[in-house]
PDB file of N, CA and C in Angstrom:
ATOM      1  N   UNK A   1     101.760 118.304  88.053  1.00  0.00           N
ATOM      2  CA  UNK A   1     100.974 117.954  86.902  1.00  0.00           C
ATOM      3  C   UNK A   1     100.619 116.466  86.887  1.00  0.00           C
ATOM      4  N   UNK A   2     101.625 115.443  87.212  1.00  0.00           N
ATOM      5  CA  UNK A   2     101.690 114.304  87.049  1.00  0.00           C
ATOM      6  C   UNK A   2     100.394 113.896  88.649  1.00  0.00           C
ATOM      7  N   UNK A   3     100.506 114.563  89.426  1.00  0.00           N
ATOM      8  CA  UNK A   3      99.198 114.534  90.482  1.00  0.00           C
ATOM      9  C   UNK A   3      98.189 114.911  89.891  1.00  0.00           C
ATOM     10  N   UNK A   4      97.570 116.093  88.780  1.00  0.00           N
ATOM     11  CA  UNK A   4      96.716 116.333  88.849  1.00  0.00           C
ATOM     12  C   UNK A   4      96.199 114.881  87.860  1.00  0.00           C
ATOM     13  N   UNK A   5      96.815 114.503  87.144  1.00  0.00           N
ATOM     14  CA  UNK A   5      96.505 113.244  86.198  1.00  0.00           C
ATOM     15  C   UNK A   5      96.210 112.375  87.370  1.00  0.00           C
ATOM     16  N   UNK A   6      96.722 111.843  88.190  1.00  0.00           N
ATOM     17  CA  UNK A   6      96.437 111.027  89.044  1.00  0.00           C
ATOM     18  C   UNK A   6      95.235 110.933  89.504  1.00  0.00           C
ATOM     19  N   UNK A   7      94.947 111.939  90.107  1.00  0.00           N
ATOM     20  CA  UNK A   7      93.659 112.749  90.636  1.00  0.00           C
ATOM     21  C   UNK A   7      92.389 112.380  89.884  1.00  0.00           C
ATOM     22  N   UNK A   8      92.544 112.808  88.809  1.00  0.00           N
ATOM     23  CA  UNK A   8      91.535 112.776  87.648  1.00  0.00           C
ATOM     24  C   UNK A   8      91.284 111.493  86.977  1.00  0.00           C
ATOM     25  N   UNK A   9      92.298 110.678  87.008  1.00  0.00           N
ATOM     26  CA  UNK A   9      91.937 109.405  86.508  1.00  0.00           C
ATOM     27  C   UNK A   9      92.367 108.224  87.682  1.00  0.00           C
ATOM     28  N   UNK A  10      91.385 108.848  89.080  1.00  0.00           N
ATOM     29  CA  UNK A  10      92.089 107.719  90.022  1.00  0.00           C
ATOM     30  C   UNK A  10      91.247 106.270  89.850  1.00  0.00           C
ATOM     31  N   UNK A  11      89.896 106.305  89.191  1.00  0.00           N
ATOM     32  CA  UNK A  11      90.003 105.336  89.061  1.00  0.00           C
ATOM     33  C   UNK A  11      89.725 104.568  88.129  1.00  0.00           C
ATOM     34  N   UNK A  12      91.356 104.424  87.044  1.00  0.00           N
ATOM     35  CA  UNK A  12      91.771 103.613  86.302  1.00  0.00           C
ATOM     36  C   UNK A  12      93.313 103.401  87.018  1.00  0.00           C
ATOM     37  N   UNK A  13      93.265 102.126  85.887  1.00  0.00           N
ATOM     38  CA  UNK A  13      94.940 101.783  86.093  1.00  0.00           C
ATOM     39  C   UNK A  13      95.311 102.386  85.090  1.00  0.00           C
ATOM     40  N   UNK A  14      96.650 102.760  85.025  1.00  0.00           N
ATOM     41  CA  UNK A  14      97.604 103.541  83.771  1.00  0.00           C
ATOM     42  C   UNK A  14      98.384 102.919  82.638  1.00  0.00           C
ATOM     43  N   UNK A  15      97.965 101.764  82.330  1.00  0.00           N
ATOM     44  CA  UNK A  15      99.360 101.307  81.698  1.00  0.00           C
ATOM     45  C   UNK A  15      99.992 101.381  80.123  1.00  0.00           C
ATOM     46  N   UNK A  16     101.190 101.249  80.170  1.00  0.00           N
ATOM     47  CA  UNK A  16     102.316 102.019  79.498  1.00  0.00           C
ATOM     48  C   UNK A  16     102.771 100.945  78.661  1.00  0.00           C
ATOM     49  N   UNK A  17     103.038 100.834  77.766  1.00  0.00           N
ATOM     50  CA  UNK A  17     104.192 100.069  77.134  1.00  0.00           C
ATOM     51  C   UNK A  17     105.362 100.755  77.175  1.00  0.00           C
ATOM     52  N   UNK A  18     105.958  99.594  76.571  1.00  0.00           N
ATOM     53  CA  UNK A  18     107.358  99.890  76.887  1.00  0.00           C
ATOM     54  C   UNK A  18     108.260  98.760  76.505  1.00  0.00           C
ATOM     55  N   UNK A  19     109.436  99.048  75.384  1.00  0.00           N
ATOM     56  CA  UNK A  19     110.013  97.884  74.947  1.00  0.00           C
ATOM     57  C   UNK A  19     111.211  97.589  76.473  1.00  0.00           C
ATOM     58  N   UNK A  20     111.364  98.241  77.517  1.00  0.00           N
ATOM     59  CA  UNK A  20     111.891  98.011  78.873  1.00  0.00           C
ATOM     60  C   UNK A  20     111.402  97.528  80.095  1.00  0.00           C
ATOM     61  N   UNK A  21     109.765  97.118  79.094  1.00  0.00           N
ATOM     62  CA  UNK A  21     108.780  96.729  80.775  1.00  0.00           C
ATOM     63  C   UNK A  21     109.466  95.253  80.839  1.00  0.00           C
ATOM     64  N   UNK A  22     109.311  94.681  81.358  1.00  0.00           N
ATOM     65  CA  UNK A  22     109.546  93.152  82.063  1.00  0.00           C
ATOM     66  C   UNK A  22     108.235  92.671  82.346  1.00  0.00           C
ATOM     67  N   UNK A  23     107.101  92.993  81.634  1.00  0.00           N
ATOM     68  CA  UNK A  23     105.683  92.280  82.352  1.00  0.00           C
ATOM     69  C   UNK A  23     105.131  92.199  80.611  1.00  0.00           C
ATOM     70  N   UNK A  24     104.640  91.385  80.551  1.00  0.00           N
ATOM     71  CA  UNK A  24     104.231  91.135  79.210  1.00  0.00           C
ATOM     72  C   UNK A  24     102.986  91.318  79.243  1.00  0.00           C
ATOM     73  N   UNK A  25     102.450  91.526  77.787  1.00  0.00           N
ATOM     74  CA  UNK A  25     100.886  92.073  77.678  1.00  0.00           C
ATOM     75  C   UNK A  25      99.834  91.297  78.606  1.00  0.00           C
ATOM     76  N   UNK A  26     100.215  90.143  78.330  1.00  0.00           N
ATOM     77  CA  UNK A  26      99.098  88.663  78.678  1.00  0.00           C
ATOM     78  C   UNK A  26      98.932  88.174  80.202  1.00  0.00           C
ATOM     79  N   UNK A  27     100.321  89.339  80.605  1.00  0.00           N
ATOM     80  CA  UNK A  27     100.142  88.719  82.105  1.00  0.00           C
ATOM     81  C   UNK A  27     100.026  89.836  83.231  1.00  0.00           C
ATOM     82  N   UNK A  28      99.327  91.021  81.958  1.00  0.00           N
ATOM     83  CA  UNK A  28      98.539  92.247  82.876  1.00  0.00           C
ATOM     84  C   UNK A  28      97.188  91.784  83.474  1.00  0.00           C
ATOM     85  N   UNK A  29      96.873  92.660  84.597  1.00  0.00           N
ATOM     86  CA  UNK A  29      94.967  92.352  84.842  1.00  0.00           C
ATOM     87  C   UNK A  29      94.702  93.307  84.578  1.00  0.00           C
ATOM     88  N   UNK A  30      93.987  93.277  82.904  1.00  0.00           N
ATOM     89  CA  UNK A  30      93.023  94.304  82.424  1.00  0.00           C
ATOM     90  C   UNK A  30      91.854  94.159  82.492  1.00  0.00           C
ATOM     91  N   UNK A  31      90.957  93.343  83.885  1.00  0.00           N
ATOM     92  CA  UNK A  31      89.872  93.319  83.861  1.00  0.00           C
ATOM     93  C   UNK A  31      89.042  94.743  84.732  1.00  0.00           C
ATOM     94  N   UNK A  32      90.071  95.301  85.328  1.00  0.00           N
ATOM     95  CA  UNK A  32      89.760  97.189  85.613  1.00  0.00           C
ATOM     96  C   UNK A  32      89.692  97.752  84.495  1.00  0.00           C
ATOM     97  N   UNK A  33      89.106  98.994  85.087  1.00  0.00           N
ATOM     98  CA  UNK A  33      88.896  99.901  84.506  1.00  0.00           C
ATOM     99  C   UNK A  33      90.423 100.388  84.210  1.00  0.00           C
ATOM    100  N   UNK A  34      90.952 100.461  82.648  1.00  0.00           N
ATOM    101  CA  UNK A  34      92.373 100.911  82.028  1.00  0.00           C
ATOM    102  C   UNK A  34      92.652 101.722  81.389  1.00  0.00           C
ATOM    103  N   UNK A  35      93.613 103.121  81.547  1.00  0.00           N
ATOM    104  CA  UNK A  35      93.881 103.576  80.678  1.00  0.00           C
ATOM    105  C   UNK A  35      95.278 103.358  79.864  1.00  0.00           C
ATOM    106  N   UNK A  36      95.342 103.174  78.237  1.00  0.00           N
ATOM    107  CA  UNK A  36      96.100 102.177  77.607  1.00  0.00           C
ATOM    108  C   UNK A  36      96.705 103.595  77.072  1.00  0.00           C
ATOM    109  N   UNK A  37      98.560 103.955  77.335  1.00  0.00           N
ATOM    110  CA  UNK A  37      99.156 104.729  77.133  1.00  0.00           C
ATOM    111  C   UNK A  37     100.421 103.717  76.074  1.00  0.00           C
ATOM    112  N   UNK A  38     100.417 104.330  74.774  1.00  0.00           N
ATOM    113  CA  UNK A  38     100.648 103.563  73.315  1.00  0.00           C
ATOM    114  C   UNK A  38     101.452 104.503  72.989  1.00  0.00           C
ATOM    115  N   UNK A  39     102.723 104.512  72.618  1.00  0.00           N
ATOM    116  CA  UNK A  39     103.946 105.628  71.741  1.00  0.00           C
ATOM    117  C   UNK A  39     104.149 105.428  70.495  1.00  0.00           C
ATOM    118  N   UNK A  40     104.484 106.173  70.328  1.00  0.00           N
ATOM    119  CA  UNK A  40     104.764 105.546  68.890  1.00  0.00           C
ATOM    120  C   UNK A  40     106.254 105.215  68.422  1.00  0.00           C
ATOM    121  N   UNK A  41     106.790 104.636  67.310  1.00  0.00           N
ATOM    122  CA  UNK A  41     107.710 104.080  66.983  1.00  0.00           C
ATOM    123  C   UNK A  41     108.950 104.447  67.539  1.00  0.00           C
ATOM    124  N   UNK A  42     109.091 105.779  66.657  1.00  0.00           N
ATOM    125  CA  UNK A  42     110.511 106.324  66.943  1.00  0.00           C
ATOM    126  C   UNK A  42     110.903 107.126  68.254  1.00  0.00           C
ATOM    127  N   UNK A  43     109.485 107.785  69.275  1.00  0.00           N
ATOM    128  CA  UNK A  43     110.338 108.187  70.078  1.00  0.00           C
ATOM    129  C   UNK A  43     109.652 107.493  71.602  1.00  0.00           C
ATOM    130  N   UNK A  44     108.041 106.776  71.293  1.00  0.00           N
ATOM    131  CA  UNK A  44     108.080 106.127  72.937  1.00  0.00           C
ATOM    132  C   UNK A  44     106.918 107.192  73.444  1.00  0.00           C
ATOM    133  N   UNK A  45     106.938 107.042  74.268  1.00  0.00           N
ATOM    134  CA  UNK A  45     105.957 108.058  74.795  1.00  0.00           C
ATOM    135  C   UNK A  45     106.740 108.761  76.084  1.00  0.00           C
ATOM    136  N   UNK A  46     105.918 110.294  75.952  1.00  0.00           N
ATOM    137  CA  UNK A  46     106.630 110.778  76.792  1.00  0.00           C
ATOM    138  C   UNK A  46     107.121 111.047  78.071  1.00  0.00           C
ATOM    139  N   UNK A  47     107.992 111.694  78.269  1.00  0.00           N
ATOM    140  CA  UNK A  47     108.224 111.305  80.444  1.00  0.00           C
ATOM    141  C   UNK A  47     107.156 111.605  81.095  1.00  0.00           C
ATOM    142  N   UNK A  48     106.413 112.638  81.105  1.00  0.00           N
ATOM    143  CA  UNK A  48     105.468 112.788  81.794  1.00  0.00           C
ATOM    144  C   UNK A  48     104.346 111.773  81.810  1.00  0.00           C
ATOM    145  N   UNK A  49     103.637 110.857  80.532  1.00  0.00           N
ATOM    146  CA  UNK A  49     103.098 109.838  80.308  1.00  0.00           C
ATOM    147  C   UNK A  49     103.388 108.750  81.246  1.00  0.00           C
ATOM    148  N   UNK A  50     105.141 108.817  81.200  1.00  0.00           N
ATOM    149  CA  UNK A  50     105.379 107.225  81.587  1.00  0.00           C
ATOM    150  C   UNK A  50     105.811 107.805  83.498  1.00  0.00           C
ATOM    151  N   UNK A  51     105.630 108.767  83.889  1.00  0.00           N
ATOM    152  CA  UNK A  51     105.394 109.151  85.036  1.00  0.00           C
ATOM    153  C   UNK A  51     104.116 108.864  85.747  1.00  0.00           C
ATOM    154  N   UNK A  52     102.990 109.326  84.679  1.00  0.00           N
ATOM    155  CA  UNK A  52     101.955 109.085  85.250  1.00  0.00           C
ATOM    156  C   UNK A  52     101.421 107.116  85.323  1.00  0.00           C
ATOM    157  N   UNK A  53     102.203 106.366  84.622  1.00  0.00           N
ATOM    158  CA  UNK A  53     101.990 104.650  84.576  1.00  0.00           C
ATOM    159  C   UNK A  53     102.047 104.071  85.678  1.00  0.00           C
ATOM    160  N   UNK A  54     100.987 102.986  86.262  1.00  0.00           N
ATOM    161  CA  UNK A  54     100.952 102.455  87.371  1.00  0.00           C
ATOM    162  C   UNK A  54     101.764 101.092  86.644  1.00  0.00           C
ATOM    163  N   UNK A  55     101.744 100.723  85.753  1.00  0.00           N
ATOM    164  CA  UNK A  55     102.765  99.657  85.125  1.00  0.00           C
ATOM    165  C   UNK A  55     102.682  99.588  83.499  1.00  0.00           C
ATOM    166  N   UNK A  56     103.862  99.093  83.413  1.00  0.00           N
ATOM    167  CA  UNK A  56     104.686  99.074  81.968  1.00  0.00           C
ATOM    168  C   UNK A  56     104.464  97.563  81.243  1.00  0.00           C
ATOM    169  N   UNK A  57     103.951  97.338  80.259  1.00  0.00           N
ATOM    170  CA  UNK A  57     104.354  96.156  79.776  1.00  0.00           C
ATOM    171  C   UNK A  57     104.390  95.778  78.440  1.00  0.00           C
ATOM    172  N   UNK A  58     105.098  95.133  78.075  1.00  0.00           N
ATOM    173  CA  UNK A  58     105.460  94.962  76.601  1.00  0.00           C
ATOM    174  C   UNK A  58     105.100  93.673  75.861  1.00  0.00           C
ATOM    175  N   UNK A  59     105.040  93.760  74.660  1.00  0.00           N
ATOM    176  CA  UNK A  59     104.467  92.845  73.814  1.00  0.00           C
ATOM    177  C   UNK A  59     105.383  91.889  73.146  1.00  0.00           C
ATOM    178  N   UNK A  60     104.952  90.731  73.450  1.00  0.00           N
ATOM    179  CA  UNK A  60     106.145  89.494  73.237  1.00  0.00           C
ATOM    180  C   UNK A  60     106.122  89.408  71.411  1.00  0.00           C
ATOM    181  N   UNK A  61     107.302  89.744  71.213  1.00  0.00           N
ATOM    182  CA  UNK A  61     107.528  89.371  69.664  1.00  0.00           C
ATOM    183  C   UNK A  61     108.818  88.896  69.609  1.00  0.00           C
ATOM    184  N   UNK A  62     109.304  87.941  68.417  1.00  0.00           N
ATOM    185  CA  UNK A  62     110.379  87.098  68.146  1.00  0.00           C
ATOM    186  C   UNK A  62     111.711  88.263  68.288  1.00  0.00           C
ATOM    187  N   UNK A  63     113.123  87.516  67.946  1.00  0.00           N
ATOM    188  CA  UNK A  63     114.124  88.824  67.953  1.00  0.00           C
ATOM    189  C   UNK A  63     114.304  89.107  67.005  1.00  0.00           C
ATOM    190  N   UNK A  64     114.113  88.798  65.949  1.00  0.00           N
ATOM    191  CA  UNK A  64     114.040  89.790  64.628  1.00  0.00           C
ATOM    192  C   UNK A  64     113.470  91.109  64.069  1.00  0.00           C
ATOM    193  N   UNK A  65     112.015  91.195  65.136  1.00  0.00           N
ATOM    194  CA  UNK A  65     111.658  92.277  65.338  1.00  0.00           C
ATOM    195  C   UNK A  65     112.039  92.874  66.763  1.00  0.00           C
ATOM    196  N   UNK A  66     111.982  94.552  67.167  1.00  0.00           N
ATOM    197  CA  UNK A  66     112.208  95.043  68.393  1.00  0.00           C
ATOM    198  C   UNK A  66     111.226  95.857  68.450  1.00  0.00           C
ATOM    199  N   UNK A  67     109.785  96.398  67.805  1.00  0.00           N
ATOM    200  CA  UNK A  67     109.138  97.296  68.174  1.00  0.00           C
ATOM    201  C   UNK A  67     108.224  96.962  66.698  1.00  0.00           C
ATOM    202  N   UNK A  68     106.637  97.673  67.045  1.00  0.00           N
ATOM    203  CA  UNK A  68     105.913  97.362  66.129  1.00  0.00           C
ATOM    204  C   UNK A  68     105.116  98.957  66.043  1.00  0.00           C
ATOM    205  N   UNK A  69     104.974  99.448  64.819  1.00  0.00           N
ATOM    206  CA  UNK A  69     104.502 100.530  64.403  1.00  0.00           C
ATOM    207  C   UNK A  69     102.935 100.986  65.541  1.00  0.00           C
ATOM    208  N   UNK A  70     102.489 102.147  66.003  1.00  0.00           N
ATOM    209  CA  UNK A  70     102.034 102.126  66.625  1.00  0.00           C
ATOM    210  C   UNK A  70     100.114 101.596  66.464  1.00  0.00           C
ATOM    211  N   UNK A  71      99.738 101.656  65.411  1.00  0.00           N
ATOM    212  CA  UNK A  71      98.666 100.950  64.951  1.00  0.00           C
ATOM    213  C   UNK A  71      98.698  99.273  65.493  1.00  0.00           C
ATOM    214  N   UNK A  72      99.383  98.732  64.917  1.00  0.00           N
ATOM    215  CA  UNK A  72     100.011  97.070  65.566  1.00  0.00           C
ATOM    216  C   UNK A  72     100.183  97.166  67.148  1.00  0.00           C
ATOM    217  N   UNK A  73     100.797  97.940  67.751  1.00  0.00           N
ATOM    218  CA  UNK A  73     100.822  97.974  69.108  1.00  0.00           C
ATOM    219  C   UNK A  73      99.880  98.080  69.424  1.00  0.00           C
ATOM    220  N   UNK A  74      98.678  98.892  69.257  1.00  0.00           N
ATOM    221  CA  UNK A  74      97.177  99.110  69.585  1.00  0.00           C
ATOM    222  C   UNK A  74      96.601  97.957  69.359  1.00  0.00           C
ATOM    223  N   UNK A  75      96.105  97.311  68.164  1.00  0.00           N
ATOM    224  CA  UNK A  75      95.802  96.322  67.859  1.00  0.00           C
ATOM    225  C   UNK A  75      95.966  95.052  69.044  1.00  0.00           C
ATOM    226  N   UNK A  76      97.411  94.619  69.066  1.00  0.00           N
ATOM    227  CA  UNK A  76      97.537  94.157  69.810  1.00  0.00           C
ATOM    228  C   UNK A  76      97.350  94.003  71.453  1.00  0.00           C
ATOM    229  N   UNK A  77      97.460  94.902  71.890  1.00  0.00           N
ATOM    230  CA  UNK A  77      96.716  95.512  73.041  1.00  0.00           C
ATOM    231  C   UNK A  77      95.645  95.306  73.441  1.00  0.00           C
ATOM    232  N   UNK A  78      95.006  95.756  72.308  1.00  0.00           N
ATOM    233  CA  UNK A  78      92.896  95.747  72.834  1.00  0.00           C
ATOM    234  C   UNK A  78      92.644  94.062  72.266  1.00  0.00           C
ATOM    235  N   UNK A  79      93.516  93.637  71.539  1.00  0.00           N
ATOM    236  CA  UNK A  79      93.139  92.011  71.627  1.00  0.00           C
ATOM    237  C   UNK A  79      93.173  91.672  72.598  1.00  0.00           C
ATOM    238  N   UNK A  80      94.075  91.619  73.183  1.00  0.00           N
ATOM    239  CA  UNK A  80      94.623  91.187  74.606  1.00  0.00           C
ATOM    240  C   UNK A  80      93.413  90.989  76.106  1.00  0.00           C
ATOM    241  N   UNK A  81      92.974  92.767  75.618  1.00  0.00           N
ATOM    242  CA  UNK A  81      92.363  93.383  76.796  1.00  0.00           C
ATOM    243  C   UNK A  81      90.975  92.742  76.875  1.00  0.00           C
ATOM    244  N   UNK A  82      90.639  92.941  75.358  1.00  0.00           N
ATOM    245  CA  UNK A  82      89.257  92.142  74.956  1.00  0.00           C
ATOM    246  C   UNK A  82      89.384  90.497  74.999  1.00  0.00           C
ATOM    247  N   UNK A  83      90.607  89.788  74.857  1.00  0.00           N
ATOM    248  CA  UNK A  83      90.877  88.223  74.986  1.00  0.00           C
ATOM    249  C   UNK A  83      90.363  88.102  76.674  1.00  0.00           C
ATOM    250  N   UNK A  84      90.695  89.019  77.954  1.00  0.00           N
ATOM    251  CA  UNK A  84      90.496  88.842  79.077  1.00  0.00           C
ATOM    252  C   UNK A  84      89.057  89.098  79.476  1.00  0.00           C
ATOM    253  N   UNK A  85      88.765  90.099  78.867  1.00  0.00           N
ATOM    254  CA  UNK A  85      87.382  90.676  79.585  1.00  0.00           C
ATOM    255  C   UNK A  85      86.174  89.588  79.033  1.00  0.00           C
ATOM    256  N   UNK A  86      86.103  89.204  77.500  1.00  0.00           N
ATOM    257  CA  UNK A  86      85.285  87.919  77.394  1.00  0.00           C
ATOM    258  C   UNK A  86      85.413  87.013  77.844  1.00  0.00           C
ATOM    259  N   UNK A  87      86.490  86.613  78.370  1.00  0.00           N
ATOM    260  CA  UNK A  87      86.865  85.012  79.022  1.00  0.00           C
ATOM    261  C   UNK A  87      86.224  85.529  80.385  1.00  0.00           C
ATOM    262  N   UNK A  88      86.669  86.180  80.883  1.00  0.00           N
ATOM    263  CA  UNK A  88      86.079  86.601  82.408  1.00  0.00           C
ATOM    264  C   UNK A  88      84.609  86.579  82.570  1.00  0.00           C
ATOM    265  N   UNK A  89      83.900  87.219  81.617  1.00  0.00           N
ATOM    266  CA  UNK A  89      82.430  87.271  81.238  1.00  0.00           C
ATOM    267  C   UNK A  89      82.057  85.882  81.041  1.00  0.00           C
ATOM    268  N   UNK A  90      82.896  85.106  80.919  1.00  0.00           N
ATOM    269  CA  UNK A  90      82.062  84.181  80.092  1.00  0.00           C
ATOM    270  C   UNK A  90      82.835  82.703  81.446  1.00  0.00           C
ATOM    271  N   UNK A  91      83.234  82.964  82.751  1.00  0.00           N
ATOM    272  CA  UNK A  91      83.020  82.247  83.563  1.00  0.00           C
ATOM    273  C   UNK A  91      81.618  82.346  84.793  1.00  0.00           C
TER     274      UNK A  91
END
């Protein structure tokens, strides 16, 4: 199953959050073509999801918080994605 996803979306990148990635939002290259795999709070997204991820990365917040409702995670995300793709456009 996790091939036929592959297959079908070979060409994007996959990526995953994850409060366990080690790569932070800002220091992905989302100037490909991306597909943005987002969980939600309480349980994450699922194995098969994070099977199909070419990489994981998580969103830098202070330690008082550990995870942000999944609307905010989105948000944050397509800022990100959109912070790169105009700067890129605009060299």
């Amino acid at each position: 199953m996790v091939n036929d996803f592959k297959q079908k979306y070979n060409n994007f990148q996959v990526i995953a959050t994850s409060l366990k990635a080690q790569t932070l939002v800002q220091k992905c290259d989302f100037s490909k073509p991306t597909l943005l795999l987002i969980g939600n709070e309480a349980k994450g997204l699922s194995k098969f999801l994070l099977d199909t991820a070419d990489e994981f990365v998580k969103i830098n917040m202070n330690n008082m918080i550990d995870s942000l409702n999944v609307a905010c995670a989105t948000t944050a995300c397509l800022y990100e994605i959109s912070r790169q793709r105009l700067e890129k456009n605009t060299h």
